[in-house]
Protein backbone atom coordinates (compact mmCIF):
# COMPACT_ATOMS: atom_id res chain seq x y z
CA UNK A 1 4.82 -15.74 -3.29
CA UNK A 2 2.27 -13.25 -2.69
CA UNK A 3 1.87 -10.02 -4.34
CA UNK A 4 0.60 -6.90 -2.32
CA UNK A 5 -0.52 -3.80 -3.87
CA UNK A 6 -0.13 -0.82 -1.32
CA UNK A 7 -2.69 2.09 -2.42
CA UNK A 8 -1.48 5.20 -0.14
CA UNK A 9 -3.61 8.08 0.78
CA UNK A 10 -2.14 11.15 1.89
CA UNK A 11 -3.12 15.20 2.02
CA UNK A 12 -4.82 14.84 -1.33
CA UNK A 13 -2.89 12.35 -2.97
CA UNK A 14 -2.74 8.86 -3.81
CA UNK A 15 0.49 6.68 -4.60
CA UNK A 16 0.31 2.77 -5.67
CA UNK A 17 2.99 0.14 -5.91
CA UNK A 18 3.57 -3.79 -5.25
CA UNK A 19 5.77 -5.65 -2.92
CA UNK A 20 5.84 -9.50 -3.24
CA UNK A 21 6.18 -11.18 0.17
CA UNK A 22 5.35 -14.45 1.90
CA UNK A 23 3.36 -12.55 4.57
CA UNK A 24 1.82 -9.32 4.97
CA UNK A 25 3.30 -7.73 7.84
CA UNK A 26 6.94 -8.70 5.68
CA UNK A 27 5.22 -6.84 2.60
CA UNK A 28 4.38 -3.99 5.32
CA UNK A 29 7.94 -3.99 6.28
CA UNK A 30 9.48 -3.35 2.34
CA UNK A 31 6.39 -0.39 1.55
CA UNK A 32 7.70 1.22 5.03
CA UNK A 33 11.55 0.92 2.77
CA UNK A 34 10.51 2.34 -0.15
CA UNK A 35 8.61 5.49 1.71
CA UNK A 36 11.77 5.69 3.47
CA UNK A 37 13.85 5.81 0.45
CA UNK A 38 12.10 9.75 0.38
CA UNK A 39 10.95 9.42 -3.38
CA UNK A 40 7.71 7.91 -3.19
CA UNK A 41 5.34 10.09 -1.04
CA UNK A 42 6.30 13.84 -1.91
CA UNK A 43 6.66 16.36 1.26
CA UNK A 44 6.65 13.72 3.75
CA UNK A 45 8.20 13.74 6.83
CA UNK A 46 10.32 10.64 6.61
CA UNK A 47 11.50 10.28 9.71
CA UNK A 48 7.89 10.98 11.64
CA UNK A 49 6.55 8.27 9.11
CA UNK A 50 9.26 5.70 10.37
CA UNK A 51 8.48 6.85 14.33
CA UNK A 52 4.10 5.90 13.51
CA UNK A 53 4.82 2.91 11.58
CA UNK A 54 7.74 1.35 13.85
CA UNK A 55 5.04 2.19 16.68
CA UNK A 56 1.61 1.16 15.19
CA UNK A 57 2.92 -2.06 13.12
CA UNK A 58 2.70 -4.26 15.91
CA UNK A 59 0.65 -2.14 18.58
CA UNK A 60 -2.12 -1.45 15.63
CA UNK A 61 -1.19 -3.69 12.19
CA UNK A 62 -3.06 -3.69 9.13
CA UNK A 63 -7.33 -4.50 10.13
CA UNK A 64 -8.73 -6.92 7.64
CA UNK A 65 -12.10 -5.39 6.10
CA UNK A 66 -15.34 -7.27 7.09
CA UNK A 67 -16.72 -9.11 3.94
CA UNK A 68 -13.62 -8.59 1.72
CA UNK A 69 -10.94 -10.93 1.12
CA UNK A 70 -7.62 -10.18 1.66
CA UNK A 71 -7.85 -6.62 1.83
CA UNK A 72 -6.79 -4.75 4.46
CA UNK A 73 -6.40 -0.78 6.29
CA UNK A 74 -3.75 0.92 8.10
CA UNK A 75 -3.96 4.06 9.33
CA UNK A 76 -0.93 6.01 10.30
CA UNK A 77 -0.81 9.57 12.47
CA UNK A 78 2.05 11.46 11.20
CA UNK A 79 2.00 14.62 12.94
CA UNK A 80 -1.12 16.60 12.19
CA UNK A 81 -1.99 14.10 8.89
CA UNK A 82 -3.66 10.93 8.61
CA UNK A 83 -1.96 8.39 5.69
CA UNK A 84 -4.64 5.83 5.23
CA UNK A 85 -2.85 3.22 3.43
CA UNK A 86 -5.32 0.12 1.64
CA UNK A 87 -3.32 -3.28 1.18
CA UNK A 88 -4.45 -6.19 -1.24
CA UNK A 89 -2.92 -9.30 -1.52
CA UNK A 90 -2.89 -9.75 -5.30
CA UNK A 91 -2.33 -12.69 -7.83
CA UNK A 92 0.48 -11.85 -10.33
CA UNK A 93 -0.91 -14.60 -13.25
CA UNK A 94 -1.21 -12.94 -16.13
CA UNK A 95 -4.07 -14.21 -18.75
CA UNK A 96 -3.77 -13.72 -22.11
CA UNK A 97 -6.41 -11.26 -23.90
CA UNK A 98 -7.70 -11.94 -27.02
CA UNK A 99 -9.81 -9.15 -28.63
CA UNK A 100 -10.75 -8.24 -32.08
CA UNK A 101 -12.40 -5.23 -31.26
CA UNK A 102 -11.00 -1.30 -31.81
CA UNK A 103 -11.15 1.56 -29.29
CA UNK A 104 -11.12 4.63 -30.25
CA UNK A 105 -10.74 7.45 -28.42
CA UNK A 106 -13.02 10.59 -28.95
């Protein structure tokens, strides 16, 4: 299954997180959940999100970006504020990393 990483852009800040899904517009459906849940996008007006997405998810959906592969933008009106939300379908394999070099911080 699919993983989707949801990068969210709105009035000055950005909040990421991942929802697995066969399909996008199902992975569309959980982020619109967790936004709803009221924790994830501070001083949001929750239930004007739920009114743009419920009317631009079908009417408007995600627009994949020219040259780039599975990537995708949504843009939502809430109100006076534009939420610009970037969607990535995402590989969850992990690969090992071998290193035998230090950082260090300075």
């Amino acid at each position: 299954m699919p993983t989707y990483t949801f990068i969210t852009d709105y009035r000055g800040g950005t909040y990421i997180c991942q929802k697995a899904a066969d399909e996008l517009r199902a992975a569309c459906l959980l982020w619109k959940e967790e936004i709803r849940s009221g924790a994830y996008v501070p001083d949001l007006n929750v239930r004007a999100f739920s009114k743009a997405f419920d009317a631009d998810i079908d009417e408007l959906p995600p627009v994949p970006l020219d040259t780039l592969r599975n990537v995708w933008l949504f843009h939502l009106l809430i109100g006076d504020d534009l939420l610009d939300l970037h969607i990535i379908q995402t590989d969850m394999v992990s690969i090992p990393v071998e290193t035998t070099e230090t950082i260090t911080a300075l």
